[in-house]
Every structure is written in structure tokens, then in C-alpha cells.
N, C-alpha and C. Protein backbone atom coordinates (compact mmCIF):
# COMPACT_ATOMS: atom_id res chain seq x y z
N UNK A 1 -126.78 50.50 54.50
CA UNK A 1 -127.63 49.35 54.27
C UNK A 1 -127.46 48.91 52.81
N UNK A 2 -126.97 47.91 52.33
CA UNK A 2 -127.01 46.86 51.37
C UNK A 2 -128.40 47.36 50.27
N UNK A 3 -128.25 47.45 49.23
CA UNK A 3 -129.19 47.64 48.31
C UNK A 3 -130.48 46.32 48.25
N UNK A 4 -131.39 46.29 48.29
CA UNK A 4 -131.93 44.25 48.33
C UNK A 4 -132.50 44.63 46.57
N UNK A 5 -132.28 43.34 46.43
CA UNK A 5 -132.92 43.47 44.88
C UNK A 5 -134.16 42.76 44.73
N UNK A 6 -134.99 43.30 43.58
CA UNK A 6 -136.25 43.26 43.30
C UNK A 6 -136.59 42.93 42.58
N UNK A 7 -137.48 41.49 42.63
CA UNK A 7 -137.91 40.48 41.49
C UNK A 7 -139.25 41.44 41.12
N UNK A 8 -138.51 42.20 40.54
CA UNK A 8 -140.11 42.75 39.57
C UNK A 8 -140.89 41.86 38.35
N UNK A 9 -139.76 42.00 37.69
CA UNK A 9 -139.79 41.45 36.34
C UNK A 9 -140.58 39.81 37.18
N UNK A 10 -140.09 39.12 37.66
CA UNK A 10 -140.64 37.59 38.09
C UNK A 10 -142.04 38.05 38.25
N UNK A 11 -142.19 38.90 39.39
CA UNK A 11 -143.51 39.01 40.15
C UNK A 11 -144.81 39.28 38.98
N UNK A 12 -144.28 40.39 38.00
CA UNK A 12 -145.09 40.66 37.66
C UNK A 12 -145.31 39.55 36.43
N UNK A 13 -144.74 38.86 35.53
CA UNK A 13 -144.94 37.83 34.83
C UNK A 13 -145.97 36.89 35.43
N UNK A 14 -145.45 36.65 37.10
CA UNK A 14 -146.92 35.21 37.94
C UNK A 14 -147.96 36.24 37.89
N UNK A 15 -148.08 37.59 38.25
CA UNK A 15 -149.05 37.68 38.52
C UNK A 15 -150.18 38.05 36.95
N UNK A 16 -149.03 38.20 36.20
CA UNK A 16 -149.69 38.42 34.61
C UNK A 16 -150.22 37.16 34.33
N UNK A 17 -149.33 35.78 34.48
CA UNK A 17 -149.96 34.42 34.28
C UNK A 17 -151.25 34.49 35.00
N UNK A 18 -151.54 34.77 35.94
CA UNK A 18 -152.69 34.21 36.99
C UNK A 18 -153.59 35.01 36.41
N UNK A 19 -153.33 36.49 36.17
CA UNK A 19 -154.69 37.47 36.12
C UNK A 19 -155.48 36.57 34.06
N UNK A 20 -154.28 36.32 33.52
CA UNK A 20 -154.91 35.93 31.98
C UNK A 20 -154.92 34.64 31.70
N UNK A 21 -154.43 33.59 31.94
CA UNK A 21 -154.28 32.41 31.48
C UNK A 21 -154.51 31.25 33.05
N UNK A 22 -155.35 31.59 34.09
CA UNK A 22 -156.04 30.67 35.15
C UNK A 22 -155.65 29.60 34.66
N UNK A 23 -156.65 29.71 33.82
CA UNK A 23 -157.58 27.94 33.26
C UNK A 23 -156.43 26.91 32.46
N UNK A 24 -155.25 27.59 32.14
CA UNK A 24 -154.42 26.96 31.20
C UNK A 24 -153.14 26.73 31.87
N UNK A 25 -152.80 25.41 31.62
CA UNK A 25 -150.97 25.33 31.85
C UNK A 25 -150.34 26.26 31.74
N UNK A 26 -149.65 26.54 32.90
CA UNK A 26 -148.23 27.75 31.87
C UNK A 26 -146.67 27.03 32.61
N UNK A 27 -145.79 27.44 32.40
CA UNK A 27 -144.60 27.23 32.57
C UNK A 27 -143.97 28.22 32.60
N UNK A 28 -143.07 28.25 33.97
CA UNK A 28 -142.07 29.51 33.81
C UNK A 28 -140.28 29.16 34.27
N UNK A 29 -140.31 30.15 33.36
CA UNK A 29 -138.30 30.14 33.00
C UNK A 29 -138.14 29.25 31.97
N UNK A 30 -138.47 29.07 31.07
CA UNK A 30 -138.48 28.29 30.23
C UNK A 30 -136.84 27.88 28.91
N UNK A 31 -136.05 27.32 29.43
CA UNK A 31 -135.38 27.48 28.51
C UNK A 31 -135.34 26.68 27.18
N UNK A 32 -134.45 27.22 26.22
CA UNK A 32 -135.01 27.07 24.93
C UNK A 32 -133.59 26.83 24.05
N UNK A 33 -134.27 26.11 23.29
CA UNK A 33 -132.98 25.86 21.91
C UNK A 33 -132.11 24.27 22.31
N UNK A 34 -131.50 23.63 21.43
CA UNK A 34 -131.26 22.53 21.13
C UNK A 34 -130.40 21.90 22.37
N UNK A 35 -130.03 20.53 22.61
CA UNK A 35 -129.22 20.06 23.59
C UNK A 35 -128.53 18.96 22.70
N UNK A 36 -127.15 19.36 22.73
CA UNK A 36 -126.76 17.93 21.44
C UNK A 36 -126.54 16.95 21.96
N UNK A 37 -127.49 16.29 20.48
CA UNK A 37 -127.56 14.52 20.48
C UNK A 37 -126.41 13.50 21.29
N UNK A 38 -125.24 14.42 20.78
CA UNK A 38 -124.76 13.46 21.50
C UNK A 38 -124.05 13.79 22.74
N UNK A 39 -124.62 14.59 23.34
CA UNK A 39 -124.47 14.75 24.77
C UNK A 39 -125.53 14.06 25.72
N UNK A 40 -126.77 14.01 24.92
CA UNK A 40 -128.02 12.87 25.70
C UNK A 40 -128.05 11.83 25.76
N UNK A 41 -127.31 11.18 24.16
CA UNK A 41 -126.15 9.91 24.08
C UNK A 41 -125.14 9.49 25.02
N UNK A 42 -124.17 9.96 25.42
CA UNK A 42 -123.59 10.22 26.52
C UNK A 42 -124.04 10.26 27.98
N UNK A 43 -124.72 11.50 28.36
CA UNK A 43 -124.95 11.39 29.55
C UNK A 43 -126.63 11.06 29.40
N UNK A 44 -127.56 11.03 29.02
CA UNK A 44 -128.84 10.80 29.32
C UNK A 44 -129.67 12.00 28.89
N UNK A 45 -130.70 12.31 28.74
CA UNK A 45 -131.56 13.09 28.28
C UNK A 45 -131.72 14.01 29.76
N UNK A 46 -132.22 14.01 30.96
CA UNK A 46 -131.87 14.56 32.42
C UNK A 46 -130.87 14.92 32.51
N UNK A 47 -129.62 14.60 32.20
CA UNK A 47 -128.42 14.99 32.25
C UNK A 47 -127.68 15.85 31.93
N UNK A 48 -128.35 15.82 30.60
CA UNK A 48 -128.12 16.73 29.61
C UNK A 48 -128.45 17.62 29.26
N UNK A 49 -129.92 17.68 29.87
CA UNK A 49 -130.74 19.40 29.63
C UNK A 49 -130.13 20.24 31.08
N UNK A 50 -129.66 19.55 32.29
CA UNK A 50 -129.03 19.98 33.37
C UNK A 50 -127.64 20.68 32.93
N UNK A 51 -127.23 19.73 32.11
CA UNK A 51 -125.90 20.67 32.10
C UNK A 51 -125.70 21.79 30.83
N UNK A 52 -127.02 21.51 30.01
CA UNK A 52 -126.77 22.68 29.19
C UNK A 52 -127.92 23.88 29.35
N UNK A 53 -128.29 23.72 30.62
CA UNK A 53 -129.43 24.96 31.35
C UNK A 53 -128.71 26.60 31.17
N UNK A 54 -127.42 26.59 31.32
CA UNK A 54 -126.93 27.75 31.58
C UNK A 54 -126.67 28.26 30.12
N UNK A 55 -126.89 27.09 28.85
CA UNK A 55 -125.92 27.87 27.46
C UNK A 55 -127.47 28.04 27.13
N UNK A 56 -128.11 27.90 27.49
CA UNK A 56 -129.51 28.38 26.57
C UNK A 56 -130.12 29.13 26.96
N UNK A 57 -130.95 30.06 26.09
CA UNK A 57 -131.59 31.15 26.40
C UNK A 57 -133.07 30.84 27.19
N UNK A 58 -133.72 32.01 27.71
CA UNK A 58 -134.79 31.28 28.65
C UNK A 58 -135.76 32.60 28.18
N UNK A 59 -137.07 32.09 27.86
CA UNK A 59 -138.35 32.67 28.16
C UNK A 59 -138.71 32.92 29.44
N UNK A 60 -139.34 33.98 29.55
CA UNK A 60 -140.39 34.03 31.01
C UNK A 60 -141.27 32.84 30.86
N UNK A 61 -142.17 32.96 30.38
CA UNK A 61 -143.29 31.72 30.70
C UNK A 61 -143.56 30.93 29.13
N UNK A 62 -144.19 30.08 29.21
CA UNK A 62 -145.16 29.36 28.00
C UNK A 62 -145.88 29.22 28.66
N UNK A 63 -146.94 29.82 27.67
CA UNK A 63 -148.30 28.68 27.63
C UNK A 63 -149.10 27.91 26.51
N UNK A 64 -149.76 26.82 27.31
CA UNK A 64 -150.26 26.29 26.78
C UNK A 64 -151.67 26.28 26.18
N UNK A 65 -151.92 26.79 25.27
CA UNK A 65 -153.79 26.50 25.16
C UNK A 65 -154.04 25.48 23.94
N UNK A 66 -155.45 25.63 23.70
CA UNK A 66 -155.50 24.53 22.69
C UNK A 66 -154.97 24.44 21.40
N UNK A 67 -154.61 25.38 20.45
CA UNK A 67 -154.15 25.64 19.57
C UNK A 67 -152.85 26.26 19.40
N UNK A 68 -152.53 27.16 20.38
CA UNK A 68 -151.21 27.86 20.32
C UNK A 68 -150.53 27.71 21.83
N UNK A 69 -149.21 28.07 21.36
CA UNK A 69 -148.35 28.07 22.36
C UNK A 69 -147.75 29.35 22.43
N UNK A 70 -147.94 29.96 23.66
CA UNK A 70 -147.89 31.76 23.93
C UNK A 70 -146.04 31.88 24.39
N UNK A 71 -145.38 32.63 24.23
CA UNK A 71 -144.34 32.73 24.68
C UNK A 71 -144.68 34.03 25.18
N UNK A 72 -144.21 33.99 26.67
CA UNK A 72 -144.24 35.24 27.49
C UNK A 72 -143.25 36.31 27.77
N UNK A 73 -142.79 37.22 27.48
CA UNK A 73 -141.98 38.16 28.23
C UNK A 73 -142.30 39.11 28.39
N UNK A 74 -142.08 39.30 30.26
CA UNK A 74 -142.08 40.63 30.84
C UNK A 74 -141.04 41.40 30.86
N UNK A 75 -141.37 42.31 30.39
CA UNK A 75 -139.68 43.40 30.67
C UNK A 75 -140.54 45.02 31.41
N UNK A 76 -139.96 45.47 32.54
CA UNK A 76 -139.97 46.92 33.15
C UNK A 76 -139.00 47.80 32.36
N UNK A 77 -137.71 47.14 32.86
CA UNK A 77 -136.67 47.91 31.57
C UNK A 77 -136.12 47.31 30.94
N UNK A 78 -135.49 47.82 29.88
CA UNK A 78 -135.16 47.40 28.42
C UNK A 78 -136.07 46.78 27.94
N UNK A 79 -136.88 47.27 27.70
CA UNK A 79 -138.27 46.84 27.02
C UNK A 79 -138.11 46.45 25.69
N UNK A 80 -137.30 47.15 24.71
CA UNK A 80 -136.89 46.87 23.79
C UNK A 80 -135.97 45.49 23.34
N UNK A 81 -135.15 45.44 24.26
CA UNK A 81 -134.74 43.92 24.33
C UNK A 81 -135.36 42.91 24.28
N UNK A 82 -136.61 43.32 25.46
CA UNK A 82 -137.51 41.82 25.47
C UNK A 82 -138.23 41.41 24.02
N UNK A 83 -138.48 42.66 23.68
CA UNK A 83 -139.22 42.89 22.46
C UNK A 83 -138.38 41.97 21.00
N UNK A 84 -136.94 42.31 21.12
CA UNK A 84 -136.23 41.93 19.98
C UNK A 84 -135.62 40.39 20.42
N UNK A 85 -135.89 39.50 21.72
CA UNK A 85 -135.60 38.74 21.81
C UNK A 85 -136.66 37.46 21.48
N UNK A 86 -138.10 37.94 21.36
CA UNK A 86 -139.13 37.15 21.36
C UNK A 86 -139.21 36.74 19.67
N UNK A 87 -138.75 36.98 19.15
CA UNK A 87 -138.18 36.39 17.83
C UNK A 87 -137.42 35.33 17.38
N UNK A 88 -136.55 35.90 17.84
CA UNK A 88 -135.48 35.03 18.35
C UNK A 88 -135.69 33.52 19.00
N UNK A 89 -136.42 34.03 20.48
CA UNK A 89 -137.04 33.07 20.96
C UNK A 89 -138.13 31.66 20.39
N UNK A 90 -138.99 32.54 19.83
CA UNK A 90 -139.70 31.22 18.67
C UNK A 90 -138.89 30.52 17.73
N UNK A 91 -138.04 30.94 17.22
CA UNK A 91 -137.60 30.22 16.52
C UNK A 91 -136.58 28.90 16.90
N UNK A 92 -136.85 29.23 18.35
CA UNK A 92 -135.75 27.69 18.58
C UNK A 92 -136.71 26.83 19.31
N UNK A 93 -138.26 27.35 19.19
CA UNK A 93 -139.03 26.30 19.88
C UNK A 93 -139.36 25.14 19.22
N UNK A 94 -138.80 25.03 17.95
CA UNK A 94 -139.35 23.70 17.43
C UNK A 94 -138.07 22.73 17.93
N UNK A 95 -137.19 23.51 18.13
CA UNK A 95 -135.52 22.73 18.60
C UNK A 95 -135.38 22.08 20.23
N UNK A 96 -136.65 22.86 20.64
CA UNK A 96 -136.50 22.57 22.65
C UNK A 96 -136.87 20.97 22.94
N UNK A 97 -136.64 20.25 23.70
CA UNK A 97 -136.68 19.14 23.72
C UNK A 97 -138.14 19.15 25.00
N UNK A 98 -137.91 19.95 25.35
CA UNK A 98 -139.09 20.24 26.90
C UNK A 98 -140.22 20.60 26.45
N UNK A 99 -140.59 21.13 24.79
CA UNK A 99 -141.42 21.67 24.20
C UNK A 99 -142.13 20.49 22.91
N UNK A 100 -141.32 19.33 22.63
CA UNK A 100 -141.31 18.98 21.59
C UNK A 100 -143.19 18.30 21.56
N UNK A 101 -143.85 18.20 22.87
CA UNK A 101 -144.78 17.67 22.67
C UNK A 101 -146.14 18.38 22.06
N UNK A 102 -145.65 19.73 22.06
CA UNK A 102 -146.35 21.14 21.94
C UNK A 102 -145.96 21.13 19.79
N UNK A 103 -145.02 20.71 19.50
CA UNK A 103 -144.97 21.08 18.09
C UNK A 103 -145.94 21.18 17.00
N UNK A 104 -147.44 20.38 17.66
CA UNK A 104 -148.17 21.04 16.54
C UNK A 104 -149.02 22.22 16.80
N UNK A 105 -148.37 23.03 17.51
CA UNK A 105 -149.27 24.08 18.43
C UNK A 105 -148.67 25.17 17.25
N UNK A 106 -149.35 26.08 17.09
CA UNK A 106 -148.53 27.35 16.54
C UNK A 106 -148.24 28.07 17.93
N UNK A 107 -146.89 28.69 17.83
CA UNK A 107 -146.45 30.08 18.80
C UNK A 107 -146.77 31.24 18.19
N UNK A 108 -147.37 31.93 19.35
CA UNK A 108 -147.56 33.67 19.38
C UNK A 108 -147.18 33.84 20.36
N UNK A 109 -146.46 35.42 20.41
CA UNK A 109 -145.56 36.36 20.91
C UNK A 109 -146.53 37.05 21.87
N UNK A 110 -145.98 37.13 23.07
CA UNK A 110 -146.63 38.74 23.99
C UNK A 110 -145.20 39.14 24.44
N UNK A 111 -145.25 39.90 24.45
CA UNK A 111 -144.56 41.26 25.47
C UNK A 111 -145.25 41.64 26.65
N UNK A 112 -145.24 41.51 27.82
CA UNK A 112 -145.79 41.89 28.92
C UNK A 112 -145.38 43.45 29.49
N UNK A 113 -145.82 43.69 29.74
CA UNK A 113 -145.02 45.71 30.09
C UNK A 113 -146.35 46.57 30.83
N UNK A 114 -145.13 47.28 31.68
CA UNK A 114 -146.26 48.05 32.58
C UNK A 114 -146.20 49.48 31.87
N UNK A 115 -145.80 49.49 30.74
CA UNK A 115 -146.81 51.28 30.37
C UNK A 115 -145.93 50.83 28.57
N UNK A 116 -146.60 51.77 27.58
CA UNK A 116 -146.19 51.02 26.17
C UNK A 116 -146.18 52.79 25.90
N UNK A 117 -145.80 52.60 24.33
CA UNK A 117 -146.00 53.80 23.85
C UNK A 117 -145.93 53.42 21.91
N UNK A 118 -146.76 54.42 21.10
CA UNK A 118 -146.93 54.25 19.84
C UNK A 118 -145.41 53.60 19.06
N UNK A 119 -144.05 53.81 19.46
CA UNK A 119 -143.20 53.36 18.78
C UNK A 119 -142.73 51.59 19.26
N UNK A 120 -143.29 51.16 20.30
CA UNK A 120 -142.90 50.30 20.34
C UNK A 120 -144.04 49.45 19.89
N UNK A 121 -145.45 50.00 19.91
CA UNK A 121 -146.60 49.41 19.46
C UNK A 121 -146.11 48.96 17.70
N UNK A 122 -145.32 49.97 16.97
CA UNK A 122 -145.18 49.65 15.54
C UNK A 122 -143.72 48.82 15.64
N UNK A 123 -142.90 48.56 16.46
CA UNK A 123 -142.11 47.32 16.21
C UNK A 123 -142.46 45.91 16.22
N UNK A 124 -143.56 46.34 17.39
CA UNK A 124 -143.92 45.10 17.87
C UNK A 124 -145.01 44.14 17.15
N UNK A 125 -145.79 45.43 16.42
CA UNK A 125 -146.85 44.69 15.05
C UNK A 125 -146.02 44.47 13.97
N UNK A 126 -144.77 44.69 13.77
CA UNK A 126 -143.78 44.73 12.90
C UNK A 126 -143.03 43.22 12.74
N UNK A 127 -142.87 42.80 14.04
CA UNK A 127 -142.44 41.52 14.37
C UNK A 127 -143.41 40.35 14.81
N UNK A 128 -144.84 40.46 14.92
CA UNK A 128 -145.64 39.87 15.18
C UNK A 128 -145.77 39.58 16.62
N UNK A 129 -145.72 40.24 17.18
CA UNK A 129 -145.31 40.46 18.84
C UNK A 129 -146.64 41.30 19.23
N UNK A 130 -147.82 40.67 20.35
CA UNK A 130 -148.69 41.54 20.71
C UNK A 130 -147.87 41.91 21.86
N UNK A 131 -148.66 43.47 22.59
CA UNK A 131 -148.18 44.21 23.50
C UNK A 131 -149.00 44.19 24.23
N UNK A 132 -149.03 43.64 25.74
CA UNK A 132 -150.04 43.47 26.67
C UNK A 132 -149.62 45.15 27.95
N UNK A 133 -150.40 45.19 28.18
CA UNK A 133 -150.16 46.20 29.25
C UNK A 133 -150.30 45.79 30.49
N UNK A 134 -149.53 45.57 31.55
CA UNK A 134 -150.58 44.92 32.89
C UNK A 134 -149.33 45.88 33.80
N UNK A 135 -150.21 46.67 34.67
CA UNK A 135 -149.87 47.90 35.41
C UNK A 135 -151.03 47.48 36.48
N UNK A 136 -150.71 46.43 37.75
CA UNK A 136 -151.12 46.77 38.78
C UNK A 136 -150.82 48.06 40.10
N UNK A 137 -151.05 48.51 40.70
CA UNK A 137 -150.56 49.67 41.64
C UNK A 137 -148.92 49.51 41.92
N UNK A 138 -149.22 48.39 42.60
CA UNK A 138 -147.24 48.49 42.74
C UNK A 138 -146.50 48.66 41.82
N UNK A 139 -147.11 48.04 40.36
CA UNK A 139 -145.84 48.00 39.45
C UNK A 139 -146.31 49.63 38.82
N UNK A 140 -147.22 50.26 38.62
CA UNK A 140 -146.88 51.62 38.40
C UNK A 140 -146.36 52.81 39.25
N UNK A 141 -145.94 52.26 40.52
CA UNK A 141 -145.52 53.27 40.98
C UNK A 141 -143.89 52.91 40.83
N UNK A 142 -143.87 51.96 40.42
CA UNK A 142 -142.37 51.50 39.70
C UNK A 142 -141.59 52.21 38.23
N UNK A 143 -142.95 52.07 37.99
CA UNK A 143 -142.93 52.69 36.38
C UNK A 143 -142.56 53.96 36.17
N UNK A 144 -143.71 54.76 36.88
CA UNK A 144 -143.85 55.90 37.47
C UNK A 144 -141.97 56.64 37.81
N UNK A 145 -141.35 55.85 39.46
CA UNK A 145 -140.11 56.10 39.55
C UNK A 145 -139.29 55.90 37.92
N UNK A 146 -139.70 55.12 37.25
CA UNK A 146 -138.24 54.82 35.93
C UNK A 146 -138.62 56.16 35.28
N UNK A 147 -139.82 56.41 34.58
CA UNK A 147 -139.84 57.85 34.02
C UNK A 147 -139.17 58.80 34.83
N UNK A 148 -139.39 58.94 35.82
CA UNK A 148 -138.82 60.20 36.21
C UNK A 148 -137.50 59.92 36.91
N UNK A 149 -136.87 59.07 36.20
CA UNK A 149 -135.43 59.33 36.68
C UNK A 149 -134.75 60.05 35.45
N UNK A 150 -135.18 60.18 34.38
CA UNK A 150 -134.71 61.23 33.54
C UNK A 150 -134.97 62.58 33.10
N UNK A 151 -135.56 62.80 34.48
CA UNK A 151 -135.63 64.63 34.60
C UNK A 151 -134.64 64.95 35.48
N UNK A 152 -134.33 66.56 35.13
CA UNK A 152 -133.42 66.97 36.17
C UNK A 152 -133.23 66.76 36.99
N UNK A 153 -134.69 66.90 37.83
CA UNK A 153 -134.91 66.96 38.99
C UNK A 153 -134.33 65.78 39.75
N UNK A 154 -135.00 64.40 39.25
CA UNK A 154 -134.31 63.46 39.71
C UNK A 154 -132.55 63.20 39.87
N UNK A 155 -132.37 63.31 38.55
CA UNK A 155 -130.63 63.21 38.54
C UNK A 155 -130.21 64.18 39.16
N UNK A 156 -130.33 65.18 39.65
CA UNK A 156 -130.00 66.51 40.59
C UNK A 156 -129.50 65.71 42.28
N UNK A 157 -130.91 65.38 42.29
CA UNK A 157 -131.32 64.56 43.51
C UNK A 157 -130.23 63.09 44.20
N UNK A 158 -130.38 62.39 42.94
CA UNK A 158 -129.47 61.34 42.57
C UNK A 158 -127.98 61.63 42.67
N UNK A 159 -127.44 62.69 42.65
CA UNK A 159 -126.26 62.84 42.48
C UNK A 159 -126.02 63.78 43.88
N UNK A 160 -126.53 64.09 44.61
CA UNK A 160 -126.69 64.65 45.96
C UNK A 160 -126.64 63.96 46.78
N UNK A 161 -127.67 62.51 46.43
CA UNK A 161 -127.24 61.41 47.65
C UNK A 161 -125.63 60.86 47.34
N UNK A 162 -125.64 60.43 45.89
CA UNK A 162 -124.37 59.88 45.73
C UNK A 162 -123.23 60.86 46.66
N UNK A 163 -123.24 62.04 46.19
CA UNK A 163 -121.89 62.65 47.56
C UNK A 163 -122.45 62.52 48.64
N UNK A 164 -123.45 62.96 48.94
CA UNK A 164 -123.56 62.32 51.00
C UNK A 164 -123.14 61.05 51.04
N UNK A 165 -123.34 59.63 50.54
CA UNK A 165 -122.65 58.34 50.26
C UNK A 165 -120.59 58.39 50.75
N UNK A 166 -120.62 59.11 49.49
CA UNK A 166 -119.09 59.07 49.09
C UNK A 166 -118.52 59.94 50.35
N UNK A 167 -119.50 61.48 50.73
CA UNK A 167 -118.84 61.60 52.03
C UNK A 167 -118.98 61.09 53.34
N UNK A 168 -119.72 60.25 53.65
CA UNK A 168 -120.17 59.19 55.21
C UNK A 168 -119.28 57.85 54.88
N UNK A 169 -118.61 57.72 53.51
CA UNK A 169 -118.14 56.98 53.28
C UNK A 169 -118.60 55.35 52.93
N UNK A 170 -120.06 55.74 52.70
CA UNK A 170 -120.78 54.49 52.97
C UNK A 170 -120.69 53.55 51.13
N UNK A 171 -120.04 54.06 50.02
CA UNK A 171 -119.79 53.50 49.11
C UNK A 171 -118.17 53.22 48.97
């Protein structure tokens, strides 16, 4: 049977939007950073954010409230990435053309994550990045599986199915 893949990361971002920010606009997939002038010149402003969707980087969500504009990312794994990209990320929001009506908003940073720990808490106050925790049941028993794939036990396990696989021939 075919592996199916699992919009974690999506799921849990809507359901992080819905449980904190109801009352407020949000936006998701948000991509970000400049579309050149004279490609909107050329083909049109629609045209042009279409064809440069794929060279730009994308947020999970924005939101909107009255004063600030939240940039969202959820990460399960590589948490650290999400973490070092939300930097990054603000800084091309004054450049987004989808955002430009938001420019007198200030941006603040979340990190969304289903379990944290003291070292990423000090990168993340380091970079001005709050750390939200949101661990509904499903997503900790997700969590739950990622820790313990780096005990023995697991990789023992893991590498037991892999030869039953390789011998039924099913990889």
C-alpha cells in the first residue's frame, strides 16, 4: 500500500487560526517578497503575481488585527527552520504587493508548534519570534510518534519492517 501523505503542518495552522484569531481576517499561504515592475508593466499586476507564485517564498498564514500584522508558522518538524525563516519572512513584507495595504501595521512573529523546549524558547526571544504551543490530541500523538523515533527501540523496529519490505519485495 502506497504511503498517503499528511497535511499536518496545513491542518494544524486552520485549526490554530480558528482556535486564536475567530474574530480577525487571516490569510493562508501567503506569499511574499517583490514582483518586478516591469513584469506588471508587461503582463499586468494578476499576471504577474501568477507567474511569479512559485519564485517566492510563502508564509503559513497572516493576520490581520488592528495594529499588527501576525505572520504565522507552523512547523511539526524542522522546527528550527520555521523558526529561522520568520525573519526572513518579515522583512520582505513591506515588498509584497498583496500586503501593501497592511504597511502601516507593525509585524510580529509566531511560531506555531506542538511541543517547545527551553533552547528554542531562547532563539526565538532572540529573534523576536513568540512561541505558541497548540497540541490538540491528534497532533500529540504525532508528536509523541516523532520523539520516539529516536530511541532504539523504534529504529530497531524501523529497520525490521524495512527488511520484511525489501524481502516481500514490496519496496
Amino acid at each position: 500500500m502506497a504511503r498517503k501523505s499528511r497535511q499536518v503542518e496545513v491542518r494544524m495552522v486552520s485549526e490554530y487560526l480558528l482556535s486564536a484569531y475567530a474574530s480577525f481576517p487571516t490569510i493562508k499561504a501567503v506569499p511574499l517578497g517583490k514582483v518586478a515592475e516591469s513584469l506588471m508593466a508587461e503582463q499586468g499586476y494578476a499576471k504577474a503575481i501568477g507567474l511569479m507564485r512559485p519564485y517566492r517564498p510563502e508564509v503559513d498564514a497572516v493576520v490581520v488585527l488592528p495594529r499588527y500584522l501576525v505572520l504565522v508558522e507552523a512547523k511539526v518538524w524542522n522546527v528550527v527552520n520555521g523558526l529561522a525563516k520568520l525573519p526572513l519572512y518579515k522583512s520582505l513584507v513591506p515588498f509584497t504587493p498583496e500586503l501593501k495595504q497592511y504597511s502601516n501595521l507593525e509585524v510580529l512573529m509566531e511560531l506555531v508548534v506542538g511541543w517547545t523546549n527551553d533552547n528554542l524558547e531562547i532563539m526565538a526571544r532572540d529573534q523576536g519570534v513568540k512561541v505558541v504551543v497548540y497540541s490538540p490530541p491528534w497532533l500529540a500523538d504525532i508528536v509523541a510518534k516523532q520523539h520516539n523515533y529516536w530511541t532504539a527501540e523504534y529504529q530497531q523496529e524501523r529497520q525490521r519492517k524495512m527488511q520484511m519490505r525489501e524481502l516481500l519485495g514490496l519496496e
